[in-house]
PDB file of N, CA and C in Angstrom:
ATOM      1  N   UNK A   1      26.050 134.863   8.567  1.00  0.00           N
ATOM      2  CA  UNK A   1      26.181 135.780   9.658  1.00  0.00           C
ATOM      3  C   UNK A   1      24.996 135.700  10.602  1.00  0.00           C
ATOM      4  N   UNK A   2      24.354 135.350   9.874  1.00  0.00           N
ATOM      5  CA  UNK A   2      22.390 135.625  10.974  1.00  0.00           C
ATOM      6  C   UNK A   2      22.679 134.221  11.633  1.00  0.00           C
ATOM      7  N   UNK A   3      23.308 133.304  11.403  1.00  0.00           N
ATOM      8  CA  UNK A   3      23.723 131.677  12.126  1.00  0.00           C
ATOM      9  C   UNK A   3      24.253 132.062  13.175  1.00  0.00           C
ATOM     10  N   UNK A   4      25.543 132.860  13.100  1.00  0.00           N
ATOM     11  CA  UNK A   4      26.094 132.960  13.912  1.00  0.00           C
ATOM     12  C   UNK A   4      25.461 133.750  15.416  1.00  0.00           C
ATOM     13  N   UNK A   5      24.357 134.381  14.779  1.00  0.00           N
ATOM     14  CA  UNK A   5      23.839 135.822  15.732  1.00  0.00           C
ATOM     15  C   UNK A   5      22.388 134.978  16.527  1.00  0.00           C
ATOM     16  N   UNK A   6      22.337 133.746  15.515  1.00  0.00           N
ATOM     17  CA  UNK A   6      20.800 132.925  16.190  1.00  0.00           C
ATOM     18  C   UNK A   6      21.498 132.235  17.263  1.00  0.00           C
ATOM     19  N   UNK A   7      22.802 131.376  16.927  1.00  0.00           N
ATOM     20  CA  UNK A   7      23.306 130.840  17.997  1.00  0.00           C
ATOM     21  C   UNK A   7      23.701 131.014  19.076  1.00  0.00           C
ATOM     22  N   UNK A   8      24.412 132.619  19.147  1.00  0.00           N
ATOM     23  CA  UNK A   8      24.844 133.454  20.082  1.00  0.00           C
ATOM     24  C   UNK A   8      23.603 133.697  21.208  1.00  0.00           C
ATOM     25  N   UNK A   9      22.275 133.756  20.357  1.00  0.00           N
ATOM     26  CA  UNK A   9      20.974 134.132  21.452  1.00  0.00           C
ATOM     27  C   UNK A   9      19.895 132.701  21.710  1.00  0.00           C
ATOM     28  N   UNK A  10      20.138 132.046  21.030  1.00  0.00           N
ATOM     29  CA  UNK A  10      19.897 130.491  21.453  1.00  0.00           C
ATOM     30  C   UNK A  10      21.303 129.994  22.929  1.00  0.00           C
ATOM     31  N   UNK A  11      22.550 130.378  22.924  1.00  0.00           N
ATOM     32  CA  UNK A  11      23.348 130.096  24.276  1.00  0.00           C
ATOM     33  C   UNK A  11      22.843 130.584  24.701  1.00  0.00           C
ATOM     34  N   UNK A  12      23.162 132.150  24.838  1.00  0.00           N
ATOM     35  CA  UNK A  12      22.553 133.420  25.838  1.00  0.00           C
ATOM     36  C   UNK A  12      21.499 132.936  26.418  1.00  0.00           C
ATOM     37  N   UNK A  13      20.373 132.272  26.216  1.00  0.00           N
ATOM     38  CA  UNK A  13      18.904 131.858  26.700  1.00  0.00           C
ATOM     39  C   UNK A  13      19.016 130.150  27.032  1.00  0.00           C
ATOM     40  N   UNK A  14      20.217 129.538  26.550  1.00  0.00           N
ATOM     41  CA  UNK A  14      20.206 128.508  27.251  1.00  0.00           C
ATOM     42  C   UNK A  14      20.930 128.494  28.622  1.00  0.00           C
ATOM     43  N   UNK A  15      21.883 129.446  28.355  1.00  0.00           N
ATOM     44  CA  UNK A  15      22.721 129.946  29.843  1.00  0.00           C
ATOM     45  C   UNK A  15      21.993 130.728  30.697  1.00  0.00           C
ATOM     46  N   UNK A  16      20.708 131.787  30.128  1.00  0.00           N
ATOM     47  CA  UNK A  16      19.769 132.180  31.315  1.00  0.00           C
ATOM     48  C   UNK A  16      19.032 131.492  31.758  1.00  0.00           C
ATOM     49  N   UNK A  17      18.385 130.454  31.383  1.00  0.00           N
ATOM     50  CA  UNK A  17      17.664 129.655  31.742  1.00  0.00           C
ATOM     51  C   UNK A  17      18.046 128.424  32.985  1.00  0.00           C
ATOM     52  N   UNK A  18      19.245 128.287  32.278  1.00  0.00           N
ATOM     53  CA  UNK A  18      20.166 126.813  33.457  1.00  0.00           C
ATOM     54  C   UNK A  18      20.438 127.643  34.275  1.00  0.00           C
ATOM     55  N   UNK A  19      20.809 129.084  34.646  1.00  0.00           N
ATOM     56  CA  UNK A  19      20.964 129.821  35.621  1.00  0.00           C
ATOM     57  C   UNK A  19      19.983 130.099  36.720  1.00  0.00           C
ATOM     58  N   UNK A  20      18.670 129.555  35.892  1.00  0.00           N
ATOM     59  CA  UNK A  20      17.631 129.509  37.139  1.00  0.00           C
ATOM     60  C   UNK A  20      17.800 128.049  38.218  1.00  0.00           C
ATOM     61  N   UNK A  21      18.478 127.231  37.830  1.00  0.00           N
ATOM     62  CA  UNK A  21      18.554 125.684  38.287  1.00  0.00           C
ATOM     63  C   UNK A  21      19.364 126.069  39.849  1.00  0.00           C
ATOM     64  N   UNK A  22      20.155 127.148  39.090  1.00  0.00           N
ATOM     65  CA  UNK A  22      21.241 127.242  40.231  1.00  0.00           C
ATOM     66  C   UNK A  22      20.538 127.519  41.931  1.00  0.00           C
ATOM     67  N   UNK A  23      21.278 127.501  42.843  1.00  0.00           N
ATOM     68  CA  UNK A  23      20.579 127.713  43.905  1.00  0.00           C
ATOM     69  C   UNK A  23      21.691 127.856  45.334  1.00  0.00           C
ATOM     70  N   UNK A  24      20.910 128.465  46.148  1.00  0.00           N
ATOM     71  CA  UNK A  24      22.165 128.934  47.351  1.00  0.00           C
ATOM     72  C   UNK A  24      21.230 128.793  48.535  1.00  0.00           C
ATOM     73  N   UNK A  25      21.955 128.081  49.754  1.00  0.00           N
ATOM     74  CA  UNK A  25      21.025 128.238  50.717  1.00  0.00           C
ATOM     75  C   UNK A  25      21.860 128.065  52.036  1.00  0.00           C
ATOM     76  N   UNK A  26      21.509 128.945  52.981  1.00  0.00           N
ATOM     77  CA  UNK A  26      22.038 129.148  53.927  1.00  0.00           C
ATOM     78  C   UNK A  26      21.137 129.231  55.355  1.00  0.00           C
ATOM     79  N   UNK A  27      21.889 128.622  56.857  1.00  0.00           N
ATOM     80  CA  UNK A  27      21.040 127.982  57.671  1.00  0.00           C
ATOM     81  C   UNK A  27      22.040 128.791  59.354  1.00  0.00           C
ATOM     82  N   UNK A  28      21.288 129.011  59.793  1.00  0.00           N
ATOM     83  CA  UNK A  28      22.326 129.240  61.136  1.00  0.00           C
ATOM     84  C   UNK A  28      21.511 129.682  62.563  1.00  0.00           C
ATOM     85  N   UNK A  29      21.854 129.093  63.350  1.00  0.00           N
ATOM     86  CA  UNK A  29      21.740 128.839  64.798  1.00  0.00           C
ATOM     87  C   UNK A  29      21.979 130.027  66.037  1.00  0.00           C
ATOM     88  N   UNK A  30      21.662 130.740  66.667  1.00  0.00           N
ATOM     89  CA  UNK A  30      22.250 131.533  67.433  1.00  0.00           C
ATOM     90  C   UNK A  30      21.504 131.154  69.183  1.00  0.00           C
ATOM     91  N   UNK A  31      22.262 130.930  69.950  1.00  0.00           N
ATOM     92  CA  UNK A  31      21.578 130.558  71.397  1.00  0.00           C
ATOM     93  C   UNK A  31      22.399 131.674  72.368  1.00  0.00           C
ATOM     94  N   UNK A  32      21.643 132.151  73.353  1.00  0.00           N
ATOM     95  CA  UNK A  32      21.431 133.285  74.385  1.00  0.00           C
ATOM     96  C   UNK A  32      21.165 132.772  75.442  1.00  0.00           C
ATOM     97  N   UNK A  33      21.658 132.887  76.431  1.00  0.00           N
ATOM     98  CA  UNK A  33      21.140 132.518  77.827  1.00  0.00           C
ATOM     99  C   UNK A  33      21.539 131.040  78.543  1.00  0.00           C
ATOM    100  N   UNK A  34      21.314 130.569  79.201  1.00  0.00           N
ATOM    101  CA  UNK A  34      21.808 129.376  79.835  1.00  0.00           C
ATOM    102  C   UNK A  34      19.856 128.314  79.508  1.00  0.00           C
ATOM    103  N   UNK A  35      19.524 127.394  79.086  1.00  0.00           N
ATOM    104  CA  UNK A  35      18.408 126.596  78.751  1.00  0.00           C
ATOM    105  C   UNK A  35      17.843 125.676  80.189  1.00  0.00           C
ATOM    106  N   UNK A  36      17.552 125.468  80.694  1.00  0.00           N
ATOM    107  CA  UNK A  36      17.406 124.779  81.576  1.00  0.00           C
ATOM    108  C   UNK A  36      16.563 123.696  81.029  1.00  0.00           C
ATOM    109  N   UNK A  37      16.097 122.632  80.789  1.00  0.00           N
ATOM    110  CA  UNK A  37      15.290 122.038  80.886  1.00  0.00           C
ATOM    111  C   UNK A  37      14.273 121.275  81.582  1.00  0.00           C
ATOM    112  N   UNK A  38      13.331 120.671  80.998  1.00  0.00           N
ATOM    113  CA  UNK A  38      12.105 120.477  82.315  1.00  0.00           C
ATOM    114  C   UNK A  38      13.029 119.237  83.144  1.00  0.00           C
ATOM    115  N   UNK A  39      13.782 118.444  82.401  1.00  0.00           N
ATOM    116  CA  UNK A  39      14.466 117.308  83.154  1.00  0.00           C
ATOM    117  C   UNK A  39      15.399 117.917  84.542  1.00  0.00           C
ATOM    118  N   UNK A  40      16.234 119.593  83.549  1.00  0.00           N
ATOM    119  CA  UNK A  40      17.087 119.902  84.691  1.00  0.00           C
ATOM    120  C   UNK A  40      15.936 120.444  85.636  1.00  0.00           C
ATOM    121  N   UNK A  41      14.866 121.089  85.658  1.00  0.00           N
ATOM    122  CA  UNK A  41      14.077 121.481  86.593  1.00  0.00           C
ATOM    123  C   UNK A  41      14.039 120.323  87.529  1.00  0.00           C
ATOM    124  N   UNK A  42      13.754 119.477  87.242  1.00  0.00           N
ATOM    125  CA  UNK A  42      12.846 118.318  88.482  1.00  0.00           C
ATOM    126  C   UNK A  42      14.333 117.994  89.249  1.00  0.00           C
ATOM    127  N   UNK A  43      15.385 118.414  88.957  1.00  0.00           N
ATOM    128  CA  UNK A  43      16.470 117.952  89.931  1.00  0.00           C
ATOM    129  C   UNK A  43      16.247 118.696  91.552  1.00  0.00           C
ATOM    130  N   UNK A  44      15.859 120.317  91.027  1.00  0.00           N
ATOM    131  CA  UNK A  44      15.900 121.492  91.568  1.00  0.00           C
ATOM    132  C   UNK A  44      14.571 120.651  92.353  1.00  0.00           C
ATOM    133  N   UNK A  45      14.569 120.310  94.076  1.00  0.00           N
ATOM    134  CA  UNK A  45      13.859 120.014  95.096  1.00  0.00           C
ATOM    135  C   UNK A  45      13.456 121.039  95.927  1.00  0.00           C
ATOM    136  N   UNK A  46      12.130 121.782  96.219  1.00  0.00           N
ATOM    137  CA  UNK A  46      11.602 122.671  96.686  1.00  0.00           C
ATOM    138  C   UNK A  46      11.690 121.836  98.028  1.00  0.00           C
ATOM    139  N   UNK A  47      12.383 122.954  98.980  1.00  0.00           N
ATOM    140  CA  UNK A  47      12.986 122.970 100.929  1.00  0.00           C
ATOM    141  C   UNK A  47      14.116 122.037 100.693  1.00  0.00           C
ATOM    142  N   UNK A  48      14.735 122.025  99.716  1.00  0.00           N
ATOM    143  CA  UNK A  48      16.109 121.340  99.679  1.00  0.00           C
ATOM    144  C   UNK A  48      17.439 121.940  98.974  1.00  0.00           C
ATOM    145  N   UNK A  49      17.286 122.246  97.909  1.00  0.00           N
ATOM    146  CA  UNK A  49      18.133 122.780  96.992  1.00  0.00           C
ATOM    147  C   UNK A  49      18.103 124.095  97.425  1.00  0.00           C
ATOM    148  N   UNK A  50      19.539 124.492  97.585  1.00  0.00           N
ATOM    149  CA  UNK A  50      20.366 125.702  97.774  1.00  0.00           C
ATOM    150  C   UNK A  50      20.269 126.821  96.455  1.00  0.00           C
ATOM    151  N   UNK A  51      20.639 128.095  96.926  1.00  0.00           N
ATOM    152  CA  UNK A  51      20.910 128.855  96.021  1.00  0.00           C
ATOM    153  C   UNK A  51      22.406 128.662  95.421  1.00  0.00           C
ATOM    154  N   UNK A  52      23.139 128.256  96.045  1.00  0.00           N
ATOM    155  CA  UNK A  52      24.292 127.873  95.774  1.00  0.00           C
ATOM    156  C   UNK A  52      24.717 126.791  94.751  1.00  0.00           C
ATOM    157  N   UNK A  53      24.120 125.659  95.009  1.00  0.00           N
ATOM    158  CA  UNK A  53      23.643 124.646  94.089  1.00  0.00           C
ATOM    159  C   UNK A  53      22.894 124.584  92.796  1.00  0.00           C
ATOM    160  N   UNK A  54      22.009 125.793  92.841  1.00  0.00           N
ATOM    161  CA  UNK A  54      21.403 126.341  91.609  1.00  0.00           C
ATOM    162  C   UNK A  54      22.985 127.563  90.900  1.00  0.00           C
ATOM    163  N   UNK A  55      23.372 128.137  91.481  1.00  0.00           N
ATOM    164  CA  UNK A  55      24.676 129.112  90.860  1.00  0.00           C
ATOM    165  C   UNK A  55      25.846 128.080  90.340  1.00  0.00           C
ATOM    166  N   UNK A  56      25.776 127.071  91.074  1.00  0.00           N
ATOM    167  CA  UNK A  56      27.360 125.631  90.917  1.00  0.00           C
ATOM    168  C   UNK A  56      26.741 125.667  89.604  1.00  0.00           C
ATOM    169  N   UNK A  57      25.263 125.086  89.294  1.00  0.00           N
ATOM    170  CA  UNK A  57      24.856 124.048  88.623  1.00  0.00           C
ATOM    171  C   UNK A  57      24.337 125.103  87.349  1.00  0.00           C
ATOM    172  N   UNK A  58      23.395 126.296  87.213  1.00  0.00           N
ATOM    173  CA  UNK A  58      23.077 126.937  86.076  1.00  0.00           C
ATOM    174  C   UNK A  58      23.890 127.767  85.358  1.00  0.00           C
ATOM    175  N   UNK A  59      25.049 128.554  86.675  1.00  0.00           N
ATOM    176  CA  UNK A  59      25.404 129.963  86.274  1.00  0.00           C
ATOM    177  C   UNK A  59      24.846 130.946  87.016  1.00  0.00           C
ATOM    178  N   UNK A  60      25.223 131.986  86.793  1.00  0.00           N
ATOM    179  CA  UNK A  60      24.419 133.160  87.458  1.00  0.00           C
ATOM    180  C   UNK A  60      23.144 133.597  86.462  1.00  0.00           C
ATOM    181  N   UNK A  61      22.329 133.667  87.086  1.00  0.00           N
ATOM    182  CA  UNK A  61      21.098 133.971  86.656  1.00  0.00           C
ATOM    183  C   UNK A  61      20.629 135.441  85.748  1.00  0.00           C
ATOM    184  N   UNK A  62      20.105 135.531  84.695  1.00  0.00           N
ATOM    185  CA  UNK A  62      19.766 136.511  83.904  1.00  0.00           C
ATOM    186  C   UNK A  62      19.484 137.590  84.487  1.00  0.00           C
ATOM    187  N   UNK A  63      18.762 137.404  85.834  1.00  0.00           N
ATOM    188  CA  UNK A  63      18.191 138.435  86.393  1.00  0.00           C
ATOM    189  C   UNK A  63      17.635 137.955  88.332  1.00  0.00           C
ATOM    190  N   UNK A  64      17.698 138.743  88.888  1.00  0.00           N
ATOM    191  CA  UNK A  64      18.003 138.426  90.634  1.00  0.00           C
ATOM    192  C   UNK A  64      16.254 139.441  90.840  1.00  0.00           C
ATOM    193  N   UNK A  65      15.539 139.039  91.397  1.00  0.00           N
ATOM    194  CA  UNK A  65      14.285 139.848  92.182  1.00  0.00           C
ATOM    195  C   UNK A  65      14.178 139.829  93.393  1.00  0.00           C
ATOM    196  N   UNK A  66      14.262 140.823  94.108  1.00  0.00           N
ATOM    197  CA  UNK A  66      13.934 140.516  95.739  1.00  0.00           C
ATOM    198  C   UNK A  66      12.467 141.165  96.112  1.00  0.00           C
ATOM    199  N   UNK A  67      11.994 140.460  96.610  1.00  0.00           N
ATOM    200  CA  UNK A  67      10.186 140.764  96.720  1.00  0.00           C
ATOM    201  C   UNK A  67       9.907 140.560  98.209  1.00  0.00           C
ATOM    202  N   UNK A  68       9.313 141.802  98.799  1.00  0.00           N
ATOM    203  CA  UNK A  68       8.880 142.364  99.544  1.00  0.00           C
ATOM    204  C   UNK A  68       8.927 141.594 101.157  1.00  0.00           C
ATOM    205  N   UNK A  69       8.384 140.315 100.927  1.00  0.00           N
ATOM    206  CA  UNK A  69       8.233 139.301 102.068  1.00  0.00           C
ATOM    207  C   UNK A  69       9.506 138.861 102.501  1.00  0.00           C
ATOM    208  N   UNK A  70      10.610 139.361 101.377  1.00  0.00           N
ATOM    209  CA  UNK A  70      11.954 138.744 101.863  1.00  0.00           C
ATOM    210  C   UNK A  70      12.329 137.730 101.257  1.00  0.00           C
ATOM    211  N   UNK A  71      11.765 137.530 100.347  1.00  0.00           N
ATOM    212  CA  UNK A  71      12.206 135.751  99.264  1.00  0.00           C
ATOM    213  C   UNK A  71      12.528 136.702  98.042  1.00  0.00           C
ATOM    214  N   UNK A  72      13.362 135.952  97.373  1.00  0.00           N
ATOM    215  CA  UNK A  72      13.981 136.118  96.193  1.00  0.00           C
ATOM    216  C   UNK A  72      13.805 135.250  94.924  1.00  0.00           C
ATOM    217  N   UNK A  73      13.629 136.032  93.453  1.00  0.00           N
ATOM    218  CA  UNK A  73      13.718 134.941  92.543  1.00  0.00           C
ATOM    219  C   UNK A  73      14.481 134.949  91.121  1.00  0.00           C
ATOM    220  N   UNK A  74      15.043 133.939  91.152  1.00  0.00           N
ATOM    221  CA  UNK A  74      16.354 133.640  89.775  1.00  0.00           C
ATOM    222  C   UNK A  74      15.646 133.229  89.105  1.00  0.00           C
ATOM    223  N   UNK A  75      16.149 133.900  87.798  1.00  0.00           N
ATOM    224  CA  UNK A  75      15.315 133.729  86.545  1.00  0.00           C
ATOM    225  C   UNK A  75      16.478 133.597  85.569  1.00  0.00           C
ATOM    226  N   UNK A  76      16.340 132.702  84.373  1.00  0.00           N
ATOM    227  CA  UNK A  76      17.517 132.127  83.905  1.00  0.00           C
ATOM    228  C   UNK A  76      16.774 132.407  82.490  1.00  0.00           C
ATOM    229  N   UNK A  77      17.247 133.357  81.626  1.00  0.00           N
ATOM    230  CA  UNK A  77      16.293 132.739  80.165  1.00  0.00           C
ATOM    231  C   UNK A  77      17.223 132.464  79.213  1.00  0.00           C
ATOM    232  N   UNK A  78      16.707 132.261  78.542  1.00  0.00           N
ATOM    233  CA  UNK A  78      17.128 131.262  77.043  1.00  0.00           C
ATOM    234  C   UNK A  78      16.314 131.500  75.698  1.00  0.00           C
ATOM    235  N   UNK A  79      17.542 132.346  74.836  1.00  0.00           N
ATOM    236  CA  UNK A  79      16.888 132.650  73.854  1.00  0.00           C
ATOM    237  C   UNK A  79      17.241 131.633  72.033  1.00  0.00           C
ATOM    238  N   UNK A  80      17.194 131.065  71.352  1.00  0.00           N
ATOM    239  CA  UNK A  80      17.341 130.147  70.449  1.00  0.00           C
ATOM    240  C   UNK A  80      16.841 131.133  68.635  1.00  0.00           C
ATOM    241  N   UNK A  81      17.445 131.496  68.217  1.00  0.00           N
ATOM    242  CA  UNK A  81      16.760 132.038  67.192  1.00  0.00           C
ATOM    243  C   UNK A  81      17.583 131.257  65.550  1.00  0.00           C
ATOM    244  N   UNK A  82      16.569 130.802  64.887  1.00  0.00           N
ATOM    245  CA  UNK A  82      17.449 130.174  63.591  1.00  0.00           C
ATOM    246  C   UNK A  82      16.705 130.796  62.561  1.00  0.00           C
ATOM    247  N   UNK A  83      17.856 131.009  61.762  1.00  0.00           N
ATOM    248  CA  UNK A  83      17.073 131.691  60.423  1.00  0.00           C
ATOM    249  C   UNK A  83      17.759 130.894  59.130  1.00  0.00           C
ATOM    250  N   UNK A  84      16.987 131.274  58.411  1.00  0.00           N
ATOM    251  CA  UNK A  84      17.788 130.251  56.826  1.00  0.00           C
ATOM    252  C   UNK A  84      17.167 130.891  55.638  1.00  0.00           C
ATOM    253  N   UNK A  85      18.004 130.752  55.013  1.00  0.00           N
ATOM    254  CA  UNK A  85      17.701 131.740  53.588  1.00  0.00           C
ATOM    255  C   UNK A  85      17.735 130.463  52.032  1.00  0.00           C
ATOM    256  N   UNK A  86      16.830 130.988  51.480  1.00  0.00           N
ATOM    257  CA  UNK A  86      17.025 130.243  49.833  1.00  0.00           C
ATOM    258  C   UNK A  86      16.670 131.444  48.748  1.00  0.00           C
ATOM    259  N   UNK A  87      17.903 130.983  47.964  1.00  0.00           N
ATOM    260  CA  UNK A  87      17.920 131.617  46.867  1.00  0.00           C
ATOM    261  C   UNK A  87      17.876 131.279  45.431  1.00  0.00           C
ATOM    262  N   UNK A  88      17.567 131.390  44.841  1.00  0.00           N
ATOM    263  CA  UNK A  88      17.367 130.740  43.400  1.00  0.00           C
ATOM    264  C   UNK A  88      17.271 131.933  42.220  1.00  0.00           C
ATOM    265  N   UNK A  89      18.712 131.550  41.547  1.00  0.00           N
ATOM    266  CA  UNK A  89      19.079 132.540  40.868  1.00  0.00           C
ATOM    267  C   UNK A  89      18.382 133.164  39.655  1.00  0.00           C
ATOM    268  N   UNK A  90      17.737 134.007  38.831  1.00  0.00           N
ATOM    269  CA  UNK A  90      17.459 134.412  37.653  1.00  0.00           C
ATOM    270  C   UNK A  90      16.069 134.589  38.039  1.00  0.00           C
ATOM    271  N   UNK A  91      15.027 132.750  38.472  1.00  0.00           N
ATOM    272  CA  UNK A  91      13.772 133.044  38.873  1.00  0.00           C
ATOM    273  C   UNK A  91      13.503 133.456  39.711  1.00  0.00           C
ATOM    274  N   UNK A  92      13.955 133.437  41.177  1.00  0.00           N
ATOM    275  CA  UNK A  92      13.722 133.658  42.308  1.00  0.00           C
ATOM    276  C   UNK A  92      14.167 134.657  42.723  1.00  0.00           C
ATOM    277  N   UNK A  93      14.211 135.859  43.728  1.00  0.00           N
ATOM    278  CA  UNK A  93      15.117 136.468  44.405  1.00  0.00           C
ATOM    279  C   UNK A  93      15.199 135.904  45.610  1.00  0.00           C
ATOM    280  N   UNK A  94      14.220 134.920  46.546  1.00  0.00           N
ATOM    281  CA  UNK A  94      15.448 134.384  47.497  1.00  0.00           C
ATOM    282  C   UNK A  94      13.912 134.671  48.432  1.00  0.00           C
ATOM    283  N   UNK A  95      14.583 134.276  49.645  1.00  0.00           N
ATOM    284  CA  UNK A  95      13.222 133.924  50.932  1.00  0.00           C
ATOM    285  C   UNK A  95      14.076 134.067  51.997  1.00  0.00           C
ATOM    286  N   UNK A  96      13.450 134.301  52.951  1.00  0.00           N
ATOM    287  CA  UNK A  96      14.109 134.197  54.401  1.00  0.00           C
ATOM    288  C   UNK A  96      13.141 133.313  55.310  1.00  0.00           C
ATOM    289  N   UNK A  97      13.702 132.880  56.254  1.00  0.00           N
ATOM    290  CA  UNK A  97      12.747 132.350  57.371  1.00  0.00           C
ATOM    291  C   UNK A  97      13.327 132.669  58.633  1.00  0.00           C
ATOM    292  N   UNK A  98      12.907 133.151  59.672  1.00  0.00           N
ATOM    293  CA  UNK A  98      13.441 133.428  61.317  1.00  0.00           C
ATOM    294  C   UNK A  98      12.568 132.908  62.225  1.00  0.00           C
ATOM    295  N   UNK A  99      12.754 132.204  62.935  1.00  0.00           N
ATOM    296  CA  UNK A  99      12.207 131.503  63.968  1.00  0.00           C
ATOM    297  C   UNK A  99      12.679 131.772  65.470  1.00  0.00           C
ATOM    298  N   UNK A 100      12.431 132.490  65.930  1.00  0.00           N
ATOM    299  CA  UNK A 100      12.933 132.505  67.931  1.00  0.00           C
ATOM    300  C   UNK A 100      11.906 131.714  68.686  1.00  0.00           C
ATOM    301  N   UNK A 101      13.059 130.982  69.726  1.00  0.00           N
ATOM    302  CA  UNK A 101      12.168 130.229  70.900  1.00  0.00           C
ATOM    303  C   UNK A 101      12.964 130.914  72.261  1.00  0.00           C
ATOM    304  N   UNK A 102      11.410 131.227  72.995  1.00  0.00           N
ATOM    305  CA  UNK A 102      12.290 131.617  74.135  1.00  0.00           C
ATOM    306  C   UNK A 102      11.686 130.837  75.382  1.00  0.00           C
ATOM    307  N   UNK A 103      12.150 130.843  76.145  1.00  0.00           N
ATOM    308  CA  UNK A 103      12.200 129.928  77.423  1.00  0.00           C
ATOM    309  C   UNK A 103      12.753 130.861  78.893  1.00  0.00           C
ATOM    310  N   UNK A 104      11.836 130.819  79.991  1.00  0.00           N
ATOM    311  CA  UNK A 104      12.583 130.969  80.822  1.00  0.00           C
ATOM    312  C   UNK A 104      12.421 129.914  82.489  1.00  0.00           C
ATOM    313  N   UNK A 105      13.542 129.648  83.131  1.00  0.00           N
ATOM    314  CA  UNK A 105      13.104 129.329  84.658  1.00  0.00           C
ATOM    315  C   UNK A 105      13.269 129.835  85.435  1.00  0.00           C
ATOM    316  N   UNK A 106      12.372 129.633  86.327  1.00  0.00           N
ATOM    317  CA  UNK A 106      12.064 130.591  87.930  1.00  0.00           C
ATOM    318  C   UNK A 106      12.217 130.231  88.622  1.00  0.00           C
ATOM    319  N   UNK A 107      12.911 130.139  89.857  1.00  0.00           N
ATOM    320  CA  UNK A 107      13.168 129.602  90.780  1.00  0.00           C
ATOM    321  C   UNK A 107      13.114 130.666  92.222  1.00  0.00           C
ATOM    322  N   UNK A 108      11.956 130.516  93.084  1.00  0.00           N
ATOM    323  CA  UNK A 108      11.440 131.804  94.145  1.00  0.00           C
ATOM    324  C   UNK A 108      12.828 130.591  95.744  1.00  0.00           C
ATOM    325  N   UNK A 109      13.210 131.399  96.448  1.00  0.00           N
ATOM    326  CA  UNK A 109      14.028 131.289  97.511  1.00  0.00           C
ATOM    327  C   UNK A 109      13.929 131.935  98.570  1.00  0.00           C
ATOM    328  N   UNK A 110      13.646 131.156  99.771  1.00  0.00           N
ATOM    329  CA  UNK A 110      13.585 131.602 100.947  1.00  0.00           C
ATOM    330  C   UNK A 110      14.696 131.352 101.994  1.00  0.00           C
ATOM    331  N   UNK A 111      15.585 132.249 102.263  1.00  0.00           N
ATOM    332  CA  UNK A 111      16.893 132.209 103.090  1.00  0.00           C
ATOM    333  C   UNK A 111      17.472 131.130 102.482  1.00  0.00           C
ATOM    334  N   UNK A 112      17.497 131.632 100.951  1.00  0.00           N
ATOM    335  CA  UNK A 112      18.577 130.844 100.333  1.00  0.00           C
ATOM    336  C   UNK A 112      18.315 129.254  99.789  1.00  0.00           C
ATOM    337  N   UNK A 113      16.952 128.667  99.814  1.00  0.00           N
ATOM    338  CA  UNK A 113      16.636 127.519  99.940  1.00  0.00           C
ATOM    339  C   UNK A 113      15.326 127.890  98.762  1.00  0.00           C
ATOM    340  N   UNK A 114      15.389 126.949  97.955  1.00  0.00           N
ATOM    341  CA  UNK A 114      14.486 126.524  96.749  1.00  0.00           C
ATOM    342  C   UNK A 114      13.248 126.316  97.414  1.00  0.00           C
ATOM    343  N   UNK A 115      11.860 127.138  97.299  1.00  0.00           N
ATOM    344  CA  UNK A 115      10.796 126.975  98.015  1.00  0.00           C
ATOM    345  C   UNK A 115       9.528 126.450  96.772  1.00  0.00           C
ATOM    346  N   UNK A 116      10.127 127.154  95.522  1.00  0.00           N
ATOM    347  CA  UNK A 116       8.968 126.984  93.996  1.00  0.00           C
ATOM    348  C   UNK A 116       9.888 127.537  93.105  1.00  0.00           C
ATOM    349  N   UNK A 117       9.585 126.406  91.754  1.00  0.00           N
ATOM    350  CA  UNK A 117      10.724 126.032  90.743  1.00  0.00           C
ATOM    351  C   UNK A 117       9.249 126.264  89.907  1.00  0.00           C
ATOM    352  N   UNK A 118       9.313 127.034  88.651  1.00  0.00           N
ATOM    353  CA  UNK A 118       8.783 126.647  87.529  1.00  0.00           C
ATOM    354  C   UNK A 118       9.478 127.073  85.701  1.00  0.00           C
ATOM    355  N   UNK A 119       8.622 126.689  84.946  1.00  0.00           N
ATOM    356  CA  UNK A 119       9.653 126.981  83.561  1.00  0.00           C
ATOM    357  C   UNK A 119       8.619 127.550  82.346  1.00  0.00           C
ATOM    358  N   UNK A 120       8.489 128.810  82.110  1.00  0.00           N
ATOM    359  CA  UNK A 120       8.044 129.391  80.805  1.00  0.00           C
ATOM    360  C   UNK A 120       8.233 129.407  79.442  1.00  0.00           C
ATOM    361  N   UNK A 121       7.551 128.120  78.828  1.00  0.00           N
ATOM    362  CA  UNK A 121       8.004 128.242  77.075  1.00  0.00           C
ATOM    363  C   UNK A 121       7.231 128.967  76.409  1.00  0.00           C
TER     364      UNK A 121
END
């Protein structure tokens, strides 16, 4: 009978143990905003490029400023946040990681015409 009761807690502890091997992990992506990049910036030609051409080409902008002198500025941001989790069963309770990148571009306009383009990472 005591065979039977050693073996029962010799599994039990070989099955808690391989239960630490086990493992779960999970990964995911979330993006906000329209991205511009420095490549799409240099298209954008200061006394050339339209506001119109910037709306065809980005979207409508996150946010519109009109400043005092009469020029205006589109601001486009971009938000990127990834997080990922590991878990590891019996030993571990598990981890998180979150990472956000944010980005934005500026683009100042005078009667409608691209005068200064820049980009905030």
């Amino acid at each position: 009978m005591w065979q039977r009761g050693a073996c029962a807690v010799v599994l039990l502890a070989l099955v808690m143990t391989g239960a630490g091997c086990l493992a779960m992990s999970n990964s995911s992506t979330a993006t906000q905003g329209r991205r511009i990049s420095q490549a799409s910036l240099e298209q954008v030609v200061a006394g050339e490029t339209t506001r119109d051409w910037l709306i065809a080409t980005f979207g409508e902008p996150t946010s519109t400023t009109k400043l005092p002198e009469g020029s205006e500025v589109l601001r486009y941001e971009y938000t990127e946040t990834s997080s990922s989790s590991l878990c590891l069963f019996v030993l571990f309770g598990g981890s998180e990681n979150k990472q956000e990148t944010r980005s934005a571009a500026y683009f100042e306009l005078k009667d409608g015409v691209v005068q200064r383009r820049w980009l905030e990472q």
